[in-house]
Protein backbone atom coordinates (compact mmCIF):
# COMPACT_ATOMS: atom_id res chain seq x y z
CA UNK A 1 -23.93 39.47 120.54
CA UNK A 2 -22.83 35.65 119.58
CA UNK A 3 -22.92 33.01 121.49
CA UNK A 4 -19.30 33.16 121.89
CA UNK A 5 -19.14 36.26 123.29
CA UNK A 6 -20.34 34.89 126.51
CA UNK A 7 -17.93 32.51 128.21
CA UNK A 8 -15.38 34.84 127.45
CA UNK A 9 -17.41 37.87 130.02
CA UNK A 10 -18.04 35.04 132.41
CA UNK A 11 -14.31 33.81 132.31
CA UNK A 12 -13.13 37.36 132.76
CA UNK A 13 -15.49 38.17 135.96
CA UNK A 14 -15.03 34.50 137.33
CA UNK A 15 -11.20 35.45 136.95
CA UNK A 16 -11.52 39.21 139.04
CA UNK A 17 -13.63 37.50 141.42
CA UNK A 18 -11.05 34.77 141.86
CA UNK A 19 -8.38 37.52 142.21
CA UNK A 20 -10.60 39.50 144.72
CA UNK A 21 -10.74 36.45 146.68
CA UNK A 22 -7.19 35.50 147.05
CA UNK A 23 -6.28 39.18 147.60
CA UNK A 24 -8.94 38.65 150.55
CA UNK A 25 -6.96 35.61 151.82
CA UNK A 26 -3.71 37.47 151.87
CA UNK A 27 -5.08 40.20 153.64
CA UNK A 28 -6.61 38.31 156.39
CA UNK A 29 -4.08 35.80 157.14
CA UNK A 30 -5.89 33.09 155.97
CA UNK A 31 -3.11 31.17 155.25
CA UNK A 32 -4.11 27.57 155.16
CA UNK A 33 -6.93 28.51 152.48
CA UNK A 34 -4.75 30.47 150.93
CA UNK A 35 -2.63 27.48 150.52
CA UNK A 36 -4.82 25.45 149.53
CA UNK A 37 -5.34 27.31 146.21
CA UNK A 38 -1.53 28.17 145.69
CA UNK A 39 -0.68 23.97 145.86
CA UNK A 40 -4.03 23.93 143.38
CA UNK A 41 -2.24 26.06 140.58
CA UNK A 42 -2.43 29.83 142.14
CA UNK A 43 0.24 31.71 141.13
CA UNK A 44 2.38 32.25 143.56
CA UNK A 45 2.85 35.99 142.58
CA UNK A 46 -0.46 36.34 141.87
CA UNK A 47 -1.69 40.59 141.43
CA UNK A 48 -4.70 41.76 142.84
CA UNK A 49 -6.85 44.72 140.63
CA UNK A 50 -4.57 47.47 142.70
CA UNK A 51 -1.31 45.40 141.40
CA UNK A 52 -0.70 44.23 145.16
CA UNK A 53 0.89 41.12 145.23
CA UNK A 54 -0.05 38.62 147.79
CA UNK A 55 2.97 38.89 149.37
CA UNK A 56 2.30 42.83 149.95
CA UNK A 57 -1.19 42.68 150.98
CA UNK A 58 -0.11 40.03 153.36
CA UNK A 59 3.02 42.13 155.25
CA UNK A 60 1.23 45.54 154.80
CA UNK A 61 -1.52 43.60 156.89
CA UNK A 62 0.71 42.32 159.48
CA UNK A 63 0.09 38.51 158.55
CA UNK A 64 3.60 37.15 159.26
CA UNK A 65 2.54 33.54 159.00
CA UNK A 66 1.13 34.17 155.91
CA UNK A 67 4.44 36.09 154.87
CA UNK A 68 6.56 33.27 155.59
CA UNK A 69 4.20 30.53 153.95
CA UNK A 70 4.50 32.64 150.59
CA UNK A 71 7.95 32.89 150.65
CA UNK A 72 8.73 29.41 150.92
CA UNK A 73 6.38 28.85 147.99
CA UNK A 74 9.02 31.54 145.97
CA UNK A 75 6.54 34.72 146.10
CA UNK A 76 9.12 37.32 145.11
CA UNK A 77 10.11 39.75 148.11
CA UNK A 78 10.98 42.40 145.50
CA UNK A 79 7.25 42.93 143.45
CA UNK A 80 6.60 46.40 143.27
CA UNK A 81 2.90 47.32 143.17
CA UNK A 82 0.96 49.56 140.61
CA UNK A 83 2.70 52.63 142.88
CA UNK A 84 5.82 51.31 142.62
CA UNK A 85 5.98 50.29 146.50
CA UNK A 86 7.06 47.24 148.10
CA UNK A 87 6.22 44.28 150.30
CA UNK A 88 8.85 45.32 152.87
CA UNK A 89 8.47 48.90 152.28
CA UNK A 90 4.75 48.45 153.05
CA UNK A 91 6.09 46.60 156.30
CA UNK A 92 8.32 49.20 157.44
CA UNK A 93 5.36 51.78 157.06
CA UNK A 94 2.99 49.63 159.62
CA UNK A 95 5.68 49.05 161.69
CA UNK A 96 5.71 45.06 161.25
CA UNK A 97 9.21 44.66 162.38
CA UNK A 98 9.07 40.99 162.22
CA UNK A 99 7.64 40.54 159.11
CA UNK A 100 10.59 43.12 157.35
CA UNK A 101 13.36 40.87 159.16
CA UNK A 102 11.41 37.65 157.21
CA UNK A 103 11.12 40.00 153.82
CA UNK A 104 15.33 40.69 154.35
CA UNK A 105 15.87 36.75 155.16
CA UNK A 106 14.26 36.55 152.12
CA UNK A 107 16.75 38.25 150.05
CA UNK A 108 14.71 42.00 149.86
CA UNK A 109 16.46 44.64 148.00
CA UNK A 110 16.76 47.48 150.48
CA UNK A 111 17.13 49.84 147.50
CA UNK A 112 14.00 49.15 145.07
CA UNK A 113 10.92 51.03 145.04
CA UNK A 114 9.43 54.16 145.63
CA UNK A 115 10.12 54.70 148.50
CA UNK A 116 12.86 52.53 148.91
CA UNK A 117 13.07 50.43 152.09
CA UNK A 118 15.88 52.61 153.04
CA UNK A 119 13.88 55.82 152.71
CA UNK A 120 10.61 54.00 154.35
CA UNK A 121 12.56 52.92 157.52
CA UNK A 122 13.97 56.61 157.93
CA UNK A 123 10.61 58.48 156.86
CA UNK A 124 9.03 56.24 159.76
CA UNK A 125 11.87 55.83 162.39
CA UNK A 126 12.12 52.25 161.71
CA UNK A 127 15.29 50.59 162.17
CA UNK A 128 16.70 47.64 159.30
């Protein structure tokens, strides 16, 4: 192995760690941390290893602040994960009503993703 075979392995771990980290902040509603990193360069739209977007694990988690911070930084309301699902769909299904009214302030299509939010909302007696 060369010497230049190195940084590259620790770049590539330092990155998923990074990722499992911010994936950790979304989660939790650690918004202010969270932030912190986003105004530092974080993408915005960031994917966790799953393909969850912060934006998902955030309003599949119930975190509405943290919803509502990531929006107004332009995190898109539409990002489908790896299972084709989305942040509001994900909503609908833990029955975060206030956090799927943000997602359709937002601009959410209604109609995208597997389920759709459409289908989610009737599949879990949720109203939109």
């Amino acid at each position: 192995m060369s010497d230049n075979e190195h940084p590259v392995v620790a770049r590539e771990d330092l990155h998923q760690r990074a990722r499992a980290v911010m994936a950790d902040l979304a989660r939790d509603g650690n918004t202010n941390e969270l932030a912190d990193f986003i105004e530092h360069g974080l993408e915005v739209n960031a994917l966790d290893e799953a393909g969850n977007s912060l934006l998902m694990l955030a309003a599949y988690h119930g975190r509405l602040e943290t919803v509502r911070y990531l929006l107004s930084k332009g995190a898109d309301p539409d990002l489908c994960n790896a299972r084709g699902q989305t942040p509001i769909a994900g909503a609908l299904f833990k029955g975060e009503n206030e956090i799927v009214t943000a997602l359709k302030d937002a601009g959410a299509d209604l109609d995208l993703g597997t389920p759709t939010a459409r289908e989610a909302a009737t599949m879990f007696g949720q109203a939109l």
